[in-house]
PDB file of N, CA and C in Angstrom:
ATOM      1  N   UNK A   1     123.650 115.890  82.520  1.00  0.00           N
ATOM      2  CA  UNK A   1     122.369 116.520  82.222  1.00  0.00           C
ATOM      3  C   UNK A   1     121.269 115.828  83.021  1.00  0.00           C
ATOM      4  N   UNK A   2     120.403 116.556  83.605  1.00  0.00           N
ATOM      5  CA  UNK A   2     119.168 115.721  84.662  1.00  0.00           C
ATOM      6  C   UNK A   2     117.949 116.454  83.812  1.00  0.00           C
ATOM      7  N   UNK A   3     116.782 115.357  83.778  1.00  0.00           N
ATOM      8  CA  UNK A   3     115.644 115.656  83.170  1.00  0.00           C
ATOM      9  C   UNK A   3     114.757 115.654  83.956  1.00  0.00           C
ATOM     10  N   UNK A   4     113.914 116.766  84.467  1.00  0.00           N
ATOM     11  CA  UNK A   4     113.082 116.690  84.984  1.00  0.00           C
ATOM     12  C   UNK A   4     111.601 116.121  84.738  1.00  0.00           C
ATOM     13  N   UNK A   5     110.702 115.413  85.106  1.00  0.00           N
ATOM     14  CA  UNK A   5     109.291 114.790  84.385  1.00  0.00           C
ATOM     15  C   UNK A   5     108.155 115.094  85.465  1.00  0.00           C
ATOM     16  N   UNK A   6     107.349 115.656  85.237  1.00  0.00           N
ATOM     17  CA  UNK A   6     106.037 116.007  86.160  1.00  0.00           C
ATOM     18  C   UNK A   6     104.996 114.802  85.766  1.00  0.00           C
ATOM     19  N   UNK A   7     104.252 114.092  86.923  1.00  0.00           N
ATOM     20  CA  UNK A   7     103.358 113.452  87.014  1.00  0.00           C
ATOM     21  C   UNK A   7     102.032 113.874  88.014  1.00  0.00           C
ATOM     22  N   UNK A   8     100.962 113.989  87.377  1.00  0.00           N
ATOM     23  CA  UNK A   8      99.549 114.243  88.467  1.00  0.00           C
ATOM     24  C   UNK A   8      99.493 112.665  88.727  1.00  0.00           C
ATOM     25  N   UNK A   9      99.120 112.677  90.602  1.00  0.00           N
ATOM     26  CA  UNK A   9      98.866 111.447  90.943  1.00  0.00           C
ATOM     27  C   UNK A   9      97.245 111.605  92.045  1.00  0.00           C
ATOM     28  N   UNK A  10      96.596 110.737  91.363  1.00  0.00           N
ATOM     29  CA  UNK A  10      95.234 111.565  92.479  1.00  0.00           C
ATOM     30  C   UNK A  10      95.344 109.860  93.814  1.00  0.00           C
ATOM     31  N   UNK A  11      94.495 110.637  94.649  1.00  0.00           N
ATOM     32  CA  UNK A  11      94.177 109.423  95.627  1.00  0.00           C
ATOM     33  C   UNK A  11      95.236 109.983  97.171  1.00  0.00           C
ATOM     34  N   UNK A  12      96.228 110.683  96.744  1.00  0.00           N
ATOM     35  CA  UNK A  12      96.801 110.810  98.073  1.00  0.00           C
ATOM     36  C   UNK A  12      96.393 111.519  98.645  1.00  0.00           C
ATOM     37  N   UNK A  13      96.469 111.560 100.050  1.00  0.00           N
ATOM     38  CA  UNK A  13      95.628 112.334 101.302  1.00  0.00           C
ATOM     39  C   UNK A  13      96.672 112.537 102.448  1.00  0.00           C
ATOM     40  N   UNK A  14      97.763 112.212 102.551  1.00  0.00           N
ATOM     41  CA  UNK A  14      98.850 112.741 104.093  1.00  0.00           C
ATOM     42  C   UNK A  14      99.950 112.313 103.308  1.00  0.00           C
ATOM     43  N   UNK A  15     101.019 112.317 104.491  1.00  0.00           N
ATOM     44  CA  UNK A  15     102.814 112.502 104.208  1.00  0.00           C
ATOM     45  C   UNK A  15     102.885 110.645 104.212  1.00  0.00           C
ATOM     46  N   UNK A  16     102.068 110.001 104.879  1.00  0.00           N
ATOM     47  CA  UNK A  16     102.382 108.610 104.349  1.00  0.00           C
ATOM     48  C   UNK A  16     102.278 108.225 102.769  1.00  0.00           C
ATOM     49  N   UNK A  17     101.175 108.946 102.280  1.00  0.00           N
ATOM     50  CA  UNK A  17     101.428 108.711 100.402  1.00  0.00           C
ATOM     51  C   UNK A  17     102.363 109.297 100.352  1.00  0.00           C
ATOM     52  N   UNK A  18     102.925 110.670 100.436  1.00  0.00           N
ATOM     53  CA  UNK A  18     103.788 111.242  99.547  1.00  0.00           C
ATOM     54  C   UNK A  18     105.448 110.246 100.131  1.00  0.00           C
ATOM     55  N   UNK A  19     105.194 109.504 101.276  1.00  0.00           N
ATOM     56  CA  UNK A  19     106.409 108.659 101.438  1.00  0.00           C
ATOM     57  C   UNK A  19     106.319 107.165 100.447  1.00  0.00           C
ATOM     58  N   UNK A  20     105.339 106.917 100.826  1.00  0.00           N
ATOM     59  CA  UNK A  20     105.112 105.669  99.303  1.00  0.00           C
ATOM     60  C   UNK A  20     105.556 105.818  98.473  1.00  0.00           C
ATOM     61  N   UNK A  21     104.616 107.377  97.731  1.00  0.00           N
ATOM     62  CA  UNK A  21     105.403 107.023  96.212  1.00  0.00           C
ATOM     63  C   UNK A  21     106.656 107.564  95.902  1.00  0.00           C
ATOM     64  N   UNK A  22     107.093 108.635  96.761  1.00  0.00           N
ATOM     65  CA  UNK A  22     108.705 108.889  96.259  1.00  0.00           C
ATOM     66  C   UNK A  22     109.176 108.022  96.523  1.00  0.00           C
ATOM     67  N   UNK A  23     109.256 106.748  97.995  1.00  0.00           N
ATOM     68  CA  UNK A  23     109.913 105.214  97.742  1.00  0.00           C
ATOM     69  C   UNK A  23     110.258 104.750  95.948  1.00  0.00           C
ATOM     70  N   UNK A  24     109.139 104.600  96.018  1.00  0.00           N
ATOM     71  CA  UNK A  24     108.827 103.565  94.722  1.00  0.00           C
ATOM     72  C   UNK A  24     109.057 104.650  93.521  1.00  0.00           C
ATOM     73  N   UNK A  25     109.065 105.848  93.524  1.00  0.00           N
ATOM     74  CA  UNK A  25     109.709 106.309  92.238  1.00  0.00           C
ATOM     75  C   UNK A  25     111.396 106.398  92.123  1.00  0.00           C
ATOM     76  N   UNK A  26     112.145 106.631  93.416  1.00  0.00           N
ATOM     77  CA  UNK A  26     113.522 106.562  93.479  1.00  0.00           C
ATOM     78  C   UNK A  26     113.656 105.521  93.197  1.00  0.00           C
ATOM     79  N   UNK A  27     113.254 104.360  93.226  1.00  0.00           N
ATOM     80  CA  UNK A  27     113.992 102.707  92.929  1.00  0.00           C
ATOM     81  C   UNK A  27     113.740 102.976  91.374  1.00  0.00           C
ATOM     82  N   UNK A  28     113.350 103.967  90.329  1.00  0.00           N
ATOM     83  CA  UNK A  28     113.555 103.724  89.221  1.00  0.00           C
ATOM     84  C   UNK A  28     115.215 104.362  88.881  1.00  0.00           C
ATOM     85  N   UNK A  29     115.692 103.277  87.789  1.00  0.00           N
ATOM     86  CA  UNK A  29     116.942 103.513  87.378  1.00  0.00           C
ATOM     87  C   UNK A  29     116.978 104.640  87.236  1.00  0.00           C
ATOM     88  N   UNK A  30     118.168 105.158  87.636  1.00  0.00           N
ATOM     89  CA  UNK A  30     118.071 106.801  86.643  1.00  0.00           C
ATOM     90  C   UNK A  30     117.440 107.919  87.654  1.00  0.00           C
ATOM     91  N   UNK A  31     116.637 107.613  88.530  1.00  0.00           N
ATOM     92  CA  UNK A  31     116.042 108.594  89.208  1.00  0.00           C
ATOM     93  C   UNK A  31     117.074 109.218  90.225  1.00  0.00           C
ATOM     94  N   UNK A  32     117.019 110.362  90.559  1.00  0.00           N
ATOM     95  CA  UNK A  32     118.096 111.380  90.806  1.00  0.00           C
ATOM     96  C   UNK A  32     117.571 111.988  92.701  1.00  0.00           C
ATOM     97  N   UNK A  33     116.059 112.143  92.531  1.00  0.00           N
ATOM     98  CA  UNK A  33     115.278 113.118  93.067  1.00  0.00           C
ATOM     99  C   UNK A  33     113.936 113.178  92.783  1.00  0.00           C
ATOM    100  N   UNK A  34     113.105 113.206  93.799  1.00  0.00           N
ATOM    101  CA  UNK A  34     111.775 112.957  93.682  1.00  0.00           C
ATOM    102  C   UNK A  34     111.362 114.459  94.785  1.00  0.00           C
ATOM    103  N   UNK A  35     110.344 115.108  94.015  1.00  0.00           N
ATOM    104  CA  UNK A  35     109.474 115.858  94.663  1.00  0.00           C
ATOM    105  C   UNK A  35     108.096 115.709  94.880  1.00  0.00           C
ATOM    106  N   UNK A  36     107.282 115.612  95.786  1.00  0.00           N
ATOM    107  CA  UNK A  36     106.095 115.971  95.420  1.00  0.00           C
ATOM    108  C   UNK A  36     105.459 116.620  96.323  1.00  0.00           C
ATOM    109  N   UNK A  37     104.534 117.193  95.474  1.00  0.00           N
ATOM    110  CA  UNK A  37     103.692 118.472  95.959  1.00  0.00           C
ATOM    111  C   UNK A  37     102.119 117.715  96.485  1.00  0.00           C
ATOM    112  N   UNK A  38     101.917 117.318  98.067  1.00  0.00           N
ATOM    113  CA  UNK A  38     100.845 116.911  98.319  1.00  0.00           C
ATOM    114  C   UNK A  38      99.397 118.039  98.082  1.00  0.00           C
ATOM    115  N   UNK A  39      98.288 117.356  97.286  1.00  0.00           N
ATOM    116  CA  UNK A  39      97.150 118.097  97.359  1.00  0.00           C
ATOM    117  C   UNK A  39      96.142 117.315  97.966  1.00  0.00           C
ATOM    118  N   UNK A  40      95.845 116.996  99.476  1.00  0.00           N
ATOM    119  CA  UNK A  40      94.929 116.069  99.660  1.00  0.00           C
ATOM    120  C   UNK A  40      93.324 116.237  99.220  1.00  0.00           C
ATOM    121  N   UNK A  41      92.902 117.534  98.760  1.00  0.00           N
ATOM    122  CA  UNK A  41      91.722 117.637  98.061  1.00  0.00           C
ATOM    123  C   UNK A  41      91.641 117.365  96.765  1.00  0.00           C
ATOM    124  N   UNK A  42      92.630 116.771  96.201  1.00  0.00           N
ATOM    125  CA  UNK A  42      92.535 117.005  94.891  1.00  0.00           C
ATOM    126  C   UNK A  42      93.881 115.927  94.031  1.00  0.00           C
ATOM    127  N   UNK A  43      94.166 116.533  92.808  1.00  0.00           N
ATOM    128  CA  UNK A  43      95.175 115.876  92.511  1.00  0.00           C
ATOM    129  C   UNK A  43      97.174 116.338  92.744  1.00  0.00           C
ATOM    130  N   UNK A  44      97.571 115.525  93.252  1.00  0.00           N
ATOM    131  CA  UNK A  44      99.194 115.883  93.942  1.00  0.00           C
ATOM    132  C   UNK A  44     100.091 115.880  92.653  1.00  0.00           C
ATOM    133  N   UNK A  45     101.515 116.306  92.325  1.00  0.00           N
ATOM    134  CA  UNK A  45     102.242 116.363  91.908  1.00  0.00           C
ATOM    135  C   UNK A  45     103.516 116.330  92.324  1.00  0.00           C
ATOM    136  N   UNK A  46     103.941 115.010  91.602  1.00  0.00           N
ATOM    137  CA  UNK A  46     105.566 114.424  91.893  1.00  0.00           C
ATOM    138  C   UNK A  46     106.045 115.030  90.412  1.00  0.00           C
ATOM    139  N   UNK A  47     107.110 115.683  90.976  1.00  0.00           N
ATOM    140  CA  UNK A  47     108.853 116.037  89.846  1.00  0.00           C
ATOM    141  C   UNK A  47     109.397 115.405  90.254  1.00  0.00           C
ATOM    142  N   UNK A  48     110.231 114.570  89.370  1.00  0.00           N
ATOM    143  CA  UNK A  48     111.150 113.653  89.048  1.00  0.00           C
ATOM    144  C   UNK A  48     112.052 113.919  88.202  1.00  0.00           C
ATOM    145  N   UNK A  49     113.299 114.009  89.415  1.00  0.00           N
ATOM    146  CA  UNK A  49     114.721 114.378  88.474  1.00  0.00           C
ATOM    147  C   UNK A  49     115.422 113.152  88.008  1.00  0.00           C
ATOM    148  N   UNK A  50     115.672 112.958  86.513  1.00  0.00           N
ATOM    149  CA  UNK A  50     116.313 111.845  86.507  1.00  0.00           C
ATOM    150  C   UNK A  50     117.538 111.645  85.800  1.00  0.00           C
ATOM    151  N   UNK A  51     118.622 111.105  85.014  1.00  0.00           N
ATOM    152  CA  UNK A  51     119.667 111.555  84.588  1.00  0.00           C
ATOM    153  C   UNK A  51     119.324 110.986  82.872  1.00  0.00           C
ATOM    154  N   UNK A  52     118.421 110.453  82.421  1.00  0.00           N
ATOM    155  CA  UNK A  52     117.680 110.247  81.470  1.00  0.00           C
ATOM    156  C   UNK A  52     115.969 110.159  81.088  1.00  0.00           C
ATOM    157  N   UNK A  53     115.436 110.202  80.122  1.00  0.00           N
ATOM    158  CA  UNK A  53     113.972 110.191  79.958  1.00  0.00           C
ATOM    159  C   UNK A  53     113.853 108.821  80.546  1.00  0.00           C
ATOM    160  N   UNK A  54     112.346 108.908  81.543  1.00  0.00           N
ATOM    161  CA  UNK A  54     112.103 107.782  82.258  1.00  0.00           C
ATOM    162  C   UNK A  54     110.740 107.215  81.240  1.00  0.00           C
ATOM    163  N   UNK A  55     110.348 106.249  81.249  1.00  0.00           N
ATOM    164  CA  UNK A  55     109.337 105.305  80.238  1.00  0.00           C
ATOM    165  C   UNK A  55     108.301 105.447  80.959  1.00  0.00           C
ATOM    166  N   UNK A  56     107.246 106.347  80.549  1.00  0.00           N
ATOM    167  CA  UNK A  56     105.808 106.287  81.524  1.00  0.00           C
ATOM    168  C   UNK A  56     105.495 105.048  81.852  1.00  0.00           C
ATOM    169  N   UNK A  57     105.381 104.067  81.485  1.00  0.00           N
ATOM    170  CA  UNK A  57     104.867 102.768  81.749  1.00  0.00           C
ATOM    171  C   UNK A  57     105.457 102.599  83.093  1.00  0.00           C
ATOM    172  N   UNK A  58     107.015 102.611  83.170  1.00  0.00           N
ATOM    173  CA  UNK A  58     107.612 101.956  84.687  1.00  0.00           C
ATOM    174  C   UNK A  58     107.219 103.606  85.314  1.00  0.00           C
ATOM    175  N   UNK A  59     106.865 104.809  84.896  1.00  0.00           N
ATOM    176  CA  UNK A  59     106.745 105.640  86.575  1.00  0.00           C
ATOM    177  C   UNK A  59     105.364 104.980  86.892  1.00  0.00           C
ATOM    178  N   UNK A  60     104.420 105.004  86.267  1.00  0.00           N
ATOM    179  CA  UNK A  60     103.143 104.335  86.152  1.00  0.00           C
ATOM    180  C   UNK A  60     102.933 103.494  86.898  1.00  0.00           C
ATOM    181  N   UNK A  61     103.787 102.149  86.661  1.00  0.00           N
ATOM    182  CA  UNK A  61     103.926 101.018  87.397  1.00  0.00           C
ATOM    183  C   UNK A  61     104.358 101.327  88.963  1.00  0.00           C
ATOM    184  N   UNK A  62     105.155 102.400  89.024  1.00  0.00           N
ATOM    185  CA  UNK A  62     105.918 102.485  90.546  1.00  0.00           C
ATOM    186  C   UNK A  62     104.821 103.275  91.437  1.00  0.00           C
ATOM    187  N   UNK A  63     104.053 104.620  90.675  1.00  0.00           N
ATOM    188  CA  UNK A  63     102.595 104.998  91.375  1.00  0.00           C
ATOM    189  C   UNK A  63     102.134 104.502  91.910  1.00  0.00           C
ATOM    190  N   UNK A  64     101.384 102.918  90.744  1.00  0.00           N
ATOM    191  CA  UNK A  64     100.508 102.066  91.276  1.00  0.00           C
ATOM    192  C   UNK A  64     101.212 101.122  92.364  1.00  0.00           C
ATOM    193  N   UNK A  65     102.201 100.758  92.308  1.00  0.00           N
ATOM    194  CA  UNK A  65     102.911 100.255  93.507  1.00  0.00           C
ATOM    195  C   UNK A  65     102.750 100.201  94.929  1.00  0.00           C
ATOM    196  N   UNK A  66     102.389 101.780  94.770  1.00  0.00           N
ATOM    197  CA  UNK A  66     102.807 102.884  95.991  1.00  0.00           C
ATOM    198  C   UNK A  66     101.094 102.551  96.004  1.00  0.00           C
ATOM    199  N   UNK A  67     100.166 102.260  95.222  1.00  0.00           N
ATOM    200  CA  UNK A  67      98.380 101.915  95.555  1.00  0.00           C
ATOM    201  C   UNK A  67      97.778 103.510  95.364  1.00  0.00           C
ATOM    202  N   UNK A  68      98.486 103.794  94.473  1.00  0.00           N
ATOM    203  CA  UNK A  68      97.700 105.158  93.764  1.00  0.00           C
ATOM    204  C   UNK A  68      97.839 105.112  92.160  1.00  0.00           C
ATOM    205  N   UNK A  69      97.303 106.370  91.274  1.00  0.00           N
ATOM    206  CA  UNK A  69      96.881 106.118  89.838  1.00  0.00           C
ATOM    207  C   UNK A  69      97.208 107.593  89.112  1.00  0.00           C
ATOM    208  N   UNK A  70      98.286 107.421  88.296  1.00  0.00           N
ATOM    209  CA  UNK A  70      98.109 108.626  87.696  1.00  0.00           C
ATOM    210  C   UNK A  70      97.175 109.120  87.168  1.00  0.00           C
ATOM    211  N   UNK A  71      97.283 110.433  87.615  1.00  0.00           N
ATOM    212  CA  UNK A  71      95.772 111.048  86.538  1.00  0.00           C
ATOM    213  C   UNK A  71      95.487 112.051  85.907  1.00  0.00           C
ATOM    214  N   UNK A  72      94.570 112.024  85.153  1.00  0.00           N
ATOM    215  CA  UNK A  72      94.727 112.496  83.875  1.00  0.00           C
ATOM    216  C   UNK A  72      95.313 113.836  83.310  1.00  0.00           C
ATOM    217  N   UNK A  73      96.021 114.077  82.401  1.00  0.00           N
ATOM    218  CA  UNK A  73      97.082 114.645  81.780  1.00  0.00           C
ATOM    219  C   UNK A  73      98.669 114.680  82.639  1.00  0.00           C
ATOM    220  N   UNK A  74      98.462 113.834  83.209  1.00  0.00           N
ATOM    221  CA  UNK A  74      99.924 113.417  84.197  1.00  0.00           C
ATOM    222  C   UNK A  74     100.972 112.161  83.350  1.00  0.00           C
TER     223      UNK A  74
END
């Protein structure tokens, strides 16, 4: 069974963020598949396939990693 989890991430602007943070979201356990949908005006959206529920705190942590911030209702 794979669970998919949607996160809004604001701050990204080209294909170098959207390579950051799918880096740093695949190194979470469990992660399967990372999508994201760049919006450089605005706020972007990563899907995350994973093979269990992932703990907002560590996708959170792997965002900020990547030097961006989830945001709000993400």
């Amino acid at each position: 069974m794979s669970v998919k989890t949607t996160v809004n991430i604001s701050g990204m602007h080209c294909g170098h963020c959207v390579a950051s943070v799918t880096e740093e979201l695949r190194e979470l356990d469990g992660v399967t598949g990372v999508d994201v949908t760049l919006n450089k005006d605005g706020v972007s959206v990563a899907t995350i396939t994973s093979v269990a529920e992932l703990d907002p705190e560590q996708i959170g942590a792997a965002i900020a990693e990547a030097g961006y911030a989830v945001a709000a209702g993400g």
